[in-house]
PDB file of N, CA and C in Angstrom:
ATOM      1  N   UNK A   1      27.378   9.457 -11.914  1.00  0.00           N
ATOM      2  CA  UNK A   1      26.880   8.706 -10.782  1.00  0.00           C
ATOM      3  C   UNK A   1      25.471   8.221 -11.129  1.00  0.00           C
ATOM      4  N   UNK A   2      25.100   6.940 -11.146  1.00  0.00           N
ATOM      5  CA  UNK A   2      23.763   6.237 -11.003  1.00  0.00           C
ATOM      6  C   UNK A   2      22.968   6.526 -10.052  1.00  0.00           C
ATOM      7  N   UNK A   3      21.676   6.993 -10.339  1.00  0.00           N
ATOM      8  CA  UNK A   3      20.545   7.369  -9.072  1.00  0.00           C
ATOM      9  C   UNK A   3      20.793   5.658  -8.917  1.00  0.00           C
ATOM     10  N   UNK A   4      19.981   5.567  -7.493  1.00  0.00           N
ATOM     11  CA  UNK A   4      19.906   4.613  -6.511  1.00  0.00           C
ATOM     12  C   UNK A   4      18.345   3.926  -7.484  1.00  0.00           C
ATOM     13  N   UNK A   5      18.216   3.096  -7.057  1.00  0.00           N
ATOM     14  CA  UNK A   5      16.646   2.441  -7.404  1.00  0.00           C
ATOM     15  C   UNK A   5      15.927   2.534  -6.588  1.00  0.00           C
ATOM     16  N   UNK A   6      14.380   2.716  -6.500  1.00  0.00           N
ATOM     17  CA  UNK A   6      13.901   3.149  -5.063  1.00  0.00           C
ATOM     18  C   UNK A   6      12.908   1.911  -5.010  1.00  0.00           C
ATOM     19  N   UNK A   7      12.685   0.963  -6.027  1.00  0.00           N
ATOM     20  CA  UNK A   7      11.819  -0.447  -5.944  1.00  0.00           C
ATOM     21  C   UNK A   7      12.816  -1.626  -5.702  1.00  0.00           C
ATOM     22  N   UNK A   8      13.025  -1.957  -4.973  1.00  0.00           N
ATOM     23  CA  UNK A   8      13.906  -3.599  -4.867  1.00  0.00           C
ATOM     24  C   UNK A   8      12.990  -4.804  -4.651  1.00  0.00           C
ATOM     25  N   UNK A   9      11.851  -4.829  -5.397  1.00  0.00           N
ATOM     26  CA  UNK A   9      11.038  -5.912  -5.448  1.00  0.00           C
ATOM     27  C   UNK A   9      10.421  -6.018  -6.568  1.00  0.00           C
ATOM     28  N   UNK A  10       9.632  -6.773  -7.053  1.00  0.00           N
ATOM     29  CA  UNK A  10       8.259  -7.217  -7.846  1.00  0.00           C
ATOM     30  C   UNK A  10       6.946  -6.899  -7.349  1.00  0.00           C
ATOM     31  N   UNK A  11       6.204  -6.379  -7.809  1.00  0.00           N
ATOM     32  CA  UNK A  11       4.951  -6.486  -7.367  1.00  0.00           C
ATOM     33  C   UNK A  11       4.564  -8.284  -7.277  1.00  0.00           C
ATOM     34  N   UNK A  12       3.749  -8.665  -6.282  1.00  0.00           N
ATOM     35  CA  UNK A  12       3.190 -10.040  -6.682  1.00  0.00           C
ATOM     36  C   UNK A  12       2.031 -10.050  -6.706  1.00  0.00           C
ATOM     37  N   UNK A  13       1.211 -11.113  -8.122  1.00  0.00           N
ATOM     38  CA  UNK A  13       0.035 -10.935  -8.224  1.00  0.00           C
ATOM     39  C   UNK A  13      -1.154 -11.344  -7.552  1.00  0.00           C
ATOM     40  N   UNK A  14      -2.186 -10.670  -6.813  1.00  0.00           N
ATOM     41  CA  UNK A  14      -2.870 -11.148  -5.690  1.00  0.00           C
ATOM     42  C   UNK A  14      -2.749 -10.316  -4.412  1.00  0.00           C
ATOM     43  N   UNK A  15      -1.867  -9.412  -4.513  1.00  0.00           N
ATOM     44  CA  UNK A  15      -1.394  -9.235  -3.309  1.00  0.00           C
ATOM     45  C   UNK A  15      -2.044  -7.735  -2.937  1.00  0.00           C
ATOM     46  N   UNK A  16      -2.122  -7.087  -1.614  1.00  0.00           N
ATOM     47  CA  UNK A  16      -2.224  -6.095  -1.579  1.00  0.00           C
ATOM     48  C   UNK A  16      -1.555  -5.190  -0.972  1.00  0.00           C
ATOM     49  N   UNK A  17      -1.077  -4.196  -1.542  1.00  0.00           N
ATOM     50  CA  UNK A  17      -0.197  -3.181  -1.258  1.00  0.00           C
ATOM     51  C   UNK A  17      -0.638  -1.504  -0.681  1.00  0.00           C
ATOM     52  N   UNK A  18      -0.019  -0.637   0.323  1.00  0.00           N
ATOM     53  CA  UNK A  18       0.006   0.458   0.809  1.00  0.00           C
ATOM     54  C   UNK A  18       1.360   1.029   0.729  1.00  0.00           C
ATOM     55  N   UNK A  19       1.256   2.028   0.694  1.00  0.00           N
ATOM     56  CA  UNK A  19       2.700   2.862   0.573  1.00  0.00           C
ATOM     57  C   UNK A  19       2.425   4.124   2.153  1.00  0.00           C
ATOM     58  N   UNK A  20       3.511   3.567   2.683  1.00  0.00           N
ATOM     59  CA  UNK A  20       4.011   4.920   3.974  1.00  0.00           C
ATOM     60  C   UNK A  20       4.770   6.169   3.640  1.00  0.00           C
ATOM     61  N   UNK A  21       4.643   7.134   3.576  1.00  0.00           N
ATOM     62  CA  UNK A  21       5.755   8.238   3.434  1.00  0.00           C
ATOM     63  C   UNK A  21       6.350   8.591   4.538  1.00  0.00           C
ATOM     64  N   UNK A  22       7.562   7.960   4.595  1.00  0.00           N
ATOM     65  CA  UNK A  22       8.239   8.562   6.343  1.00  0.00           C
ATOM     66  C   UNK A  22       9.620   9.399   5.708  1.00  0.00           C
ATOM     67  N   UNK A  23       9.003  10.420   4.831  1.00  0.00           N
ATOM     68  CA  UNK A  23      10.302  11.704   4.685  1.00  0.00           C
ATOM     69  C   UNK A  23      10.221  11.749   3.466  1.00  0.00           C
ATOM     70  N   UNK A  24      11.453  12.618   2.943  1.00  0.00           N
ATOM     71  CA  UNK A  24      12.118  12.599   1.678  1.00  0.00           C
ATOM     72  C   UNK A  24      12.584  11.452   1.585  1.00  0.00           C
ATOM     73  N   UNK A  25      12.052  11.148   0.096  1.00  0.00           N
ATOM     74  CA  UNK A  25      12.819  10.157  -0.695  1.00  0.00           C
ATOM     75  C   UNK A  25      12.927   9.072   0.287  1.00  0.00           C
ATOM     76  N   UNK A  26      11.991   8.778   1.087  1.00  0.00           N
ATOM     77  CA  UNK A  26      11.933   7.158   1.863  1.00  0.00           C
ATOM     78  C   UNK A  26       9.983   6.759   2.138  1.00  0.00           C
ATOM     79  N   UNK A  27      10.105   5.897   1.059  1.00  0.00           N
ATOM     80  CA  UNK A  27       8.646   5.493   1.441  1.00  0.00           C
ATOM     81  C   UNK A  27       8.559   3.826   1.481  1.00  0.00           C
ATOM     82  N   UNK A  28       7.862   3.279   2.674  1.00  0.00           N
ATOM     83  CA  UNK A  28       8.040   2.229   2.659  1.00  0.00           C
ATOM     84  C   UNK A  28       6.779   1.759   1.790  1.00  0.00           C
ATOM     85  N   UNK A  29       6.860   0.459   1.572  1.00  0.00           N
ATOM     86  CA  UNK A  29       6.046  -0.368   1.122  1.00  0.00           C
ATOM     87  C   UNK A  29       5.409  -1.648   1.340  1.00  0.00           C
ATOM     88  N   UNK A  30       4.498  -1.736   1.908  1.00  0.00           N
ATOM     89  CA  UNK A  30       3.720  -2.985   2.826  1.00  0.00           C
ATOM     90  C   UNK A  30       2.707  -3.734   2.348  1.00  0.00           C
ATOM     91  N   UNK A  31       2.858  -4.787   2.186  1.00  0.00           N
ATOM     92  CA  UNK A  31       2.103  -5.614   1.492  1.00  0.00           C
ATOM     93  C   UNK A  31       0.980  -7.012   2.569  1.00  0.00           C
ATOM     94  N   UNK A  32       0.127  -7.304   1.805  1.00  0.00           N
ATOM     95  CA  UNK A  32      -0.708  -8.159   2.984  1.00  0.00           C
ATOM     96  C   UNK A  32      -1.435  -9.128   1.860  1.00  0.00           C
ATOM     97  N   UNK A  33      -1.365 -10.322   2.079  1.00  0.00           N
ATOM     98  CA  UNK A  33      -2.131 -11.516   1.368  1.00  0.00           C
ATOM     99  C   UNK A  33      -3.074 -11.102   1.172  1.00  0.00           C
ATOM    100  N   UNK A  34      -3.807 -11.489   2.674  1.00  0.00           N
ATOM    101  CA  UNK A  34      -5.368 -11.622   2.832  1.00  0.00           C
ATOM    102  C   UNK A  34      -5.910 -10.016   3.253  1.00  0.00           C
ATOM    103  N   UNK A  35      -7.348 -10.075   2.159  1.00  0.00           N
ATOM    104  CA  UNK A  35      -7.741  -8.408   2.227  1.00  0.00           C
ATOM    105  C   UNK A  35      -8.335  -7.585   3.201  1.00  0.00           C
ATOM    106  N   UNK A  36      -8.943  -9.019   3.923  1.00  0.00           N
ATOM    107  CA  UNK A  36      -9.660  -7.788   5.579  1.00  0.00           C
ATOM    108  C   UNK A  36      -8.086  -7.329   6.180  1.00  0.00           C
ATOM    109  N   UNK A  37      -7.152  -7.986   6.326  1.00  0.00           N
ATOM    110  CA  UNK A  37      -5.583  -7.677   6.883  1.00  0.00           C
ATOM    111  C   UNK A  37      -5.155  -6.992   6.694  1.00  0.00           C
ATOM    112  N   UNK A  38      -5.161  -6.898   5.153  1.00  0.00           N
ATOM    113  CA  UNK A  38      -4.258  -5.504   4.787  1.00  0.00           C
ATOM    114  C   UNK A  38      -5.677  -4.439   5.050  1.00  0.00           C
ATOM    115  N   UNK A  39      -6.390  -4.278   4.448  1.00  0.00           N
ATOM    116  CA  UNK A  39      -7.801  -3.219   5.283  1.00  0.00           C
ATOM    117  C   UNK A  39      -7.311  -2.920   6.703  1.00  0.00           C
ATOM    118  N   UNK A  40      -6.991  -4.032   7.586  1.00  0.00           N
ATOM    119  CA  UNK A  40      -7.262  -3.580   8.888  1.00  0.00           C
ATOM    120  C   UNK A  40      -5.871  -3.011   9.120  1.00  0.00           C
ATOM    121  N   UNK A  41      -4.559  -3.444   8.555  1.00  0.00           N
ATOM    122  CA  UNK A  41      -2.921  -2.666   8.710  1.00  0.00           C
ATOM    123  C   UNK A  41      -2.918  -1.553   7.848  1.00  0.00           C
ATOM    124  N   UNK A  42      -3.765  -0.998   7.196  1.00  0.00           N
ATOM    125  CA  UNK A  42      -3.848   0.240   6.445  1.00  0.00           C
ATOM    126  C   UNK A  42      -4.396   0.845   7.180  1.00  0.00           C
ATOM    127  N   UNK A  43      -5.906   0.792   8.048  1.00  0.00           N
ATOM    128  CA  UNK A  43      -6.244   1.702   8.682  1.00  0.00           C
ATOM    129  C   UNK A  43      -5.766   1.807  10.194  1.00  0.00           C
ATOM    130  N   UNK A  44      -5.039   0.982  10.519  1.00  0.00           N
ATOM    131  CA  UNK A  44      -4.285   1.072  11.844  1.00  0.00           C
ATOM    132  C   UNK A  44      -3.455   1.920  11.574  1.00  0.00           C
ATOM    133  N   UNK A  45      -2.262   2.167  10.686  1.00  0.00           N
ATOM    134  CA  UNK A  45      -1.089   3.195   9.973  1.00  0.00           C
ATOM    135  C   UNK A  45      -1.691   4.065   9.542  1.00  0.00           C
ATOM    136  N   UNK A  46      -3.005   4.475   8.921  1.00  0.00           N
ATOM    137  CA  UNK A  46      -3.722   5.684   9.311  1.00  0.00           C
ATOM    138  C   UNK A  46      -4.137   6.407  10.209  1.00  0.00           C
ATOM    139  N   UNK A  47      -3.994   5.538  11.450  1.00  0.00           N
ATOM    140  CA  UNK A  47      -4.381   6.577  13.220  1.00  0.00           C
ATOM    141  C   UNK A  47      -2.847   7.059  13.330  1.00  0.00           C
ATOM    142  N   UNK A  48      -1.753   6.285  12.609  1.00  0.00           N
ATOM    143  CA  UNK A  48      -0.444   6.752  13.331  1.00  0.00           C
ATOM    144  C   UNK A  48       0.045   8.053  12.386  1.00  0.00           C
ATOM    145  N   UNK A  49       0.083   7.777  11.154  1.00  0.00           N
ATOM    146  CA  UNK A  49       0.323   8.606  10.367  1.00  0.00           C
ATOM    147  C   UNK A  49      -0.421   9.123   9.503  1.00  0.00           C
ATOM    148  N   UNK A  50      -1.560   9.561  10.148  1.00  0.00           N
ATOM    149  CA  UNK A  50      -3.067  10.401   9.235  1.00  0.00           C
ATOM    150  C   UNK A  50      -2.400  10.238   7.818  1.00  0.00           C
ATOM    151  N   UNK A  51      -2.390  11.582   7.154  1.00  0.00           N
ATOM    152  CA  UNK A  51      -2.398  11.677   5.817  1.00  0.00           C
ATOM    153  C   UNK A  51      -0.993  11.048   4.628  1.00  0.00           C
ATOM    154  N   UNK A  52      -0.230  10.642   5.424  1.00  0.00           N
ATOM    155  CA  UNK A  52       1.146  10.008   5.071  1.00  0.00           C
ATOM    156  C   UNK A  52       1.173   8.680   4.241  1.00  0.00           C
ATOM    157  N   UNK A  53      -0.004   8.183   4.769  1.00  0.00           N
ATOM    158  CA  UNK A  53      -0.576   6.920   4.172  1.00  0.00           C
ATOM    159  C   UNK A  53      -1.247   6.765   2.872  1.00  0.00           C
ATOM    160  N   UNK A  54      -0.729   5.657   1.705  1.00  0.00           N
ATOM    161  CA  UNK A  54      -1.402   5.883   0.694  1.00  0.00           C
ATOM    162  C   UNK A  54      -1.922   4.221  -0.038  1.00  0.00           C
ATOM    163  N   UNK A  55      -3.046   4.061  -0.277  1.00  0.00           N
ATOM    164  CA  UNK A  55      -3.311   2.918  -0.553  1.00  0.00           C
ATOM    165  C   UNK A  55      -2.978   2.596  -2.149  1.00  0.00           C
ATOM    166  N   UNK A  56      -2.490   1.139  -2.310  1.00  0.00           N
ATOM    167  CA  UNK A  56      -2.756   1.278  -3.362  1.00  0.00           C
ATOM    168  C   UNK A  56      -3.290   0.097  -4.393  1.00  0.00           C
ATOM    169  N   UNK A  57      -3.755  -0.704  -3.500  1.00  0.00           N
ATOM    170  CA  UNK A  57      -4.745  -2.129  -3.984  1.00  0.00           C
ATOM    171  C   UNK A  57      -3.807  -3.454  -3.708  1.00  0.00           C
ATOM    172  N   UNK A  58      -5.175  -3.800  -5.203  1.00  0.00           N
ATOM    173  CA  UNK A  58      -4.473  -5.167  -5.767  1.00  0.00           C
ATOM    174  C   UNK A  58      -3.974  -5.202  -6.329  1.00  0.00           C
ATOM    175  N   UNK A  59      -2.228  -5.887  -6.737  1.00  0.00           N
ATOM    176  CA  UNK A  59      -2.144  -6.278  -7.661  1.00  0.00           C
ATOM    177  C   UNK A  59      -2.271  -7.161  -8.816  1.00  0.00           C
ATOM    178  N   UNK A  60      -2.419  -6.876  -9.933  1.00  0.00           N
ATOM    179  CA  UNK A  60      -3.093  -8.132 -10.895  1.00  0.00           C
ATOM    180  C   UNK A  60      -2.196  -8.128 -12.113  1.00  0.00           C
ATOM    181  N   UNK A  61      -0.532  -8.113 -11.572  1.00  0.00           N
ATOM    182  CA  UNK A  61      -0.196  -7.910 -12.607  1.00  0.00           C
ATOM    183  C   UNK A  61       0.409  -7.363 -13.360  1.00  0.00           C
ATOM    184  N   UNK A  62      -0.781  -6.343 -13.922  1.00  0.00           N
ATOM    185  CA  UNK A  62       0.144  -5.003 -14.574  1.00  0.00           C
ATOM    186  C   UNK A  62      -0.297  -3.773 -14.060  1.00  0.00           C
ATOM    187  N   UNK A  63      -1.197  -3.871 -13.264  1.00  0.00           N
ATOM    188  CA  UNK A  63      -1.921  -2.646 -12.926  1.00  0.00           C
ATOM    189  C   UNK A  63      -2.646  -3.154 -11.312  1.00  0.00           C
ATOM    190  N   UNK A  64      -2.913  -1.620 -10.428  1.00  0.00           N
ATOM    191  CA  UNK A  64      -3.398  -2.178  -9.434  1.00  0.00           C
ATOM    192  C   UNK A  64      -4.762  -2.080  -9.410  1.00  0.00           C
ATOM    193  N   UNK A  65      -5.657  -2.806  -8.631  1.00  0.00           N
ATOM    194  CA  UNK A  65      -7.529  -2.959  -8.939  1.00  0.00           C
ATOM    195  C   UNK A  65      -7.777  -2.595  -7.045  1.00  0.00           C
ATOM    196  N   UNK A  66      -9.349  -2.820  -7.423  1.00  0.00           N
ATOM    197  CA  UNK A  66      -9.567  -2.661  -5.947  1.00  0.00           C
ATOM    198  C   UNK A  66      -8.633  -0.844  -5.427  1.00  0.00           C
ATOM    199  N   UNK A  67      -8.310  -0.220  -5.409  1.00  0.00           N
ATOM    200  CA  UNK A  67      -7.790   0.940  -5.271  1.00  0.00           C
ATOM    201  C   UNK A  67      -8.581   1.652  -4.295  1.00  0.00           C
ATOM    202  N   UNK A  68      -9.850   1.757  -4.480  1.00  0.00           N
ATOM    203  CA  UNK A  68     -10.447   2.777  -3.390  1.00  0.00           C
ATOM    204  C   UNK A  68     -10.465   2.231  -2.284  1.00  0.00           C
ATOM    205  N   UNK A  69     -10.499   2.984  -1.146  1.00  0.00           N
ATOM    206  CA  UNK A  69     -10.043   2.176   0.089  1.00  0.00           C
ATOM    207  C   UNK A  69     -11.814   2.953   0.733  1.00  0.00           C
ATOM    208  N   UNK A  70     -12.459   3.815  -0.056  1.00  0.00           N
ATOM    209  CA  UNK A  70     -12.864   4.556   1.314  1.00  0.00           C
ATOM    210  C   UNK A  70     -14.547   3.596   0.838  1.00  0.00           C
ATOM    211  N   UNK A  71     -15.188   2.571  -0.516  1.00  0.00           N
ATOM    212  CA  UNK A  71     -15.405   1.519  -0.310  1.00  0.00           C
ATOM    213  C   UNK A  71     -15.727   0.694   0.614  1.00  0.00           C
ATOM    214  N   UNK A  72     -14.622   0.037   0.973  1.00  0.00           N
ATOM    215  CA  UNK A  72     -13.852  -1.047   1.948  1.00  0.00           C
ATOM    216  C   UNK A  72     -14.615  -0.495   3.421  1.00  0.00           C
ATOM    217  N   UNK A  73     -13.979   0.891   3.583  1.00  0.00           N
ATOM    218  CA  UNK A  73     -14.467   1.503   4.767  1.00  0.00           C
ATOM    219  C   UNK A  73     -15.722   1.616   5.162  1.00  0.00           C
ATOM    220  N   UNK A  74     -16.759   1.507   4.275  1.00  0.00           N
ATOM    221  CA  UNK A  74     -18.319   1.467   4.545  1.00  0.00           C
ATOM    222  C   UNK A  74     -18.695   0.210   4.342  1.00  0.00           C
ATOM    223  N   UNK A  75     -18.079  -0.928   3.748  1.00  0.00           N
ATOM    224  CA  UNK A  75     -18.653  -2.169   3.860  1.00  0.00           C
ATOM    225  C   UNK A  75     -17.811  -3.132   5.222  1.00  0.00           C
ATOM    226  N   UNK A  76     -16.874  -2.331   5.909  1.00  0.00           N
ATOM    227  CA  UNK A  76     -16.351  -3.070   7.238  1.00  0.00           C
ATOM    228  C   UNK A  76     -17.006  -2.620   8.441  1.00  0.00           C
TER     229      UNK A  76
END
Protein backbone atom coordinates (compact mmCIF):
# COMPACT_ATOMS: atom_id res chain seq x y z
CA UNK A 1 0.00 0.00 0.00
CA UNK A 2 1.29 3.64 -0.96
CA UNK A 3 1.40 6.24 1.97
CA UNK A 4 -0.95 9.05 0.90
CA UNK A 5 1.04 12.42 -0.02
CA UNK A 6 0.50 15.01 2.54
CA UNK A 7 1.65 18.20 -0.02
CA UNK A 8 -0.83 18.57 -3.04
CA UNK A 9 0.67 21.81 -4.11
CA UNK A 10 3.86 23.84 -5.07
CA UNK A 11 5.19 26.22 -3.00
CA UNK A 12 4.85 29.67 -5.04
CA UNK A 13 7.56 32.08 -5.17
CA UNK A 14 6.78 35.34 -3.25
CA UNK A 15 4.35 34.01 -1.29
CA UNK A 16 3.81 33.63 2.33
CA UNK A 17 3.05 30.64 4.11
CA UNK A 18 1.81 29.31 7.89
CA UNK A 19 1.10 25.87 8.78
CA UNK A 20 -2.09 24.95 11.32
CA UNK A 21 -1.92 21.68 13.22
CA UNK A 22 -5.56 20.57 13.67
CA UNK A 23 -4.61 16.76 14.87
CA UNK A 24 -2.78 13.84 13.75
CA UNK A 25 -1.51 13.73 10.52
CA UNK A 26 -3.78 16.86 9.34
CA UNK A 27 -2.09 20.15 9.04
CA UNK A 28 -3.40 22.73 7.01
CA UNK A 29 -1.56 25.11 5.00
CA UNK A 30 -2.33 28.88 4.36
CA UNK A 31 -0.85 31.04 2.26
CA UNK A 32 -1.19 35.08 1.78
CA UNK A 33 0.32 37.37 -1.11
CA UNK A 34 0.63 40.47 0.61
CA UNK A 35 2.86 40.46 3.98
CA UNK A 36 1.03 42.79 6.53
CA UNK A 37 -2.06 39.99 5.57
CA UNK A 38 -0.54 37.10 6.07
CA UNK A 39 1.16 38.87 9.53
CA UNK A 40 -2.25 39.87 10.42
CA UNK A 41 -4.06 35.94 9.45
CA UNK A 42 -1.17 34.38 11.37
CA UNK A 43 -1.66 36.27 14.38
CA UNK A 44 -5.43 36.15 14.32
CA UNK A 45 -5.03 31.90 14.15
CA UNK A 46 -2.75 32.45 16.99
CA UNK A 47 -5.62 33.85 19.51
CA UNK A 48 -7.61 30.71 18.19
CA UNK A 49 -5.13 28.13 18.30
CA UNK A 50 -2.19 29.47 20.67
CA UNK A 51 0.62 27.11 20.16
CA UNK A 52 -0.76 24.94 17.11
CA UNK A 53 0.32 27.58 14.83
CA UNK A 54 3.52 27.57 12.93
CA UNK A 55 5.01 30.17 10.70
CA UNK A 56 6.86 29.62 8.02
CA UNK A 57 7.78 32.72 5.69
CA UNK A 58 8.65 33.47 2.34
CA UNK A 59 8.94 31.57 -0.21
CA UNK A 60 11.86 32.16 -2.66
CA UNK A 61 11.94 29.19 -4.25
CA UNK A 62 13.96 26.74 -2.70
CA UNK A 63 13.96 27.70 0.70
CA UNK A 64 11.78 29.82 3.02
CA UNK A 65 13.24 33.63 4.14
CA UNK A 66 11.73 36.10 6.33
CA UNK A 67 10.90 33.08 8.93
CA UNK A 68 10.90 34.86 12.22
CA UNK A 69 7.63 36.05 12.91
CA UNK A 70 8.37 37.45 16.46
CA UNK A 71 10.48 40.45 14.26
CA UNK A 72 7.35 41.34 12.39
CA UNK A 73 5.67 41.47 15.85
CA UNK A 74 7.74 44.43 17.21
CA UNK A 75 7.86 46.34 14.03
CA UNK A 76 3.69 46.16 13.70
Amino acid sequence: MSRRSLKKFDFGKGIYYFNINKGQNSNITIKRTDKDKAIEAYKSYVRSYQDKVEWLGKWDGSKFVESEIEKFDKAS
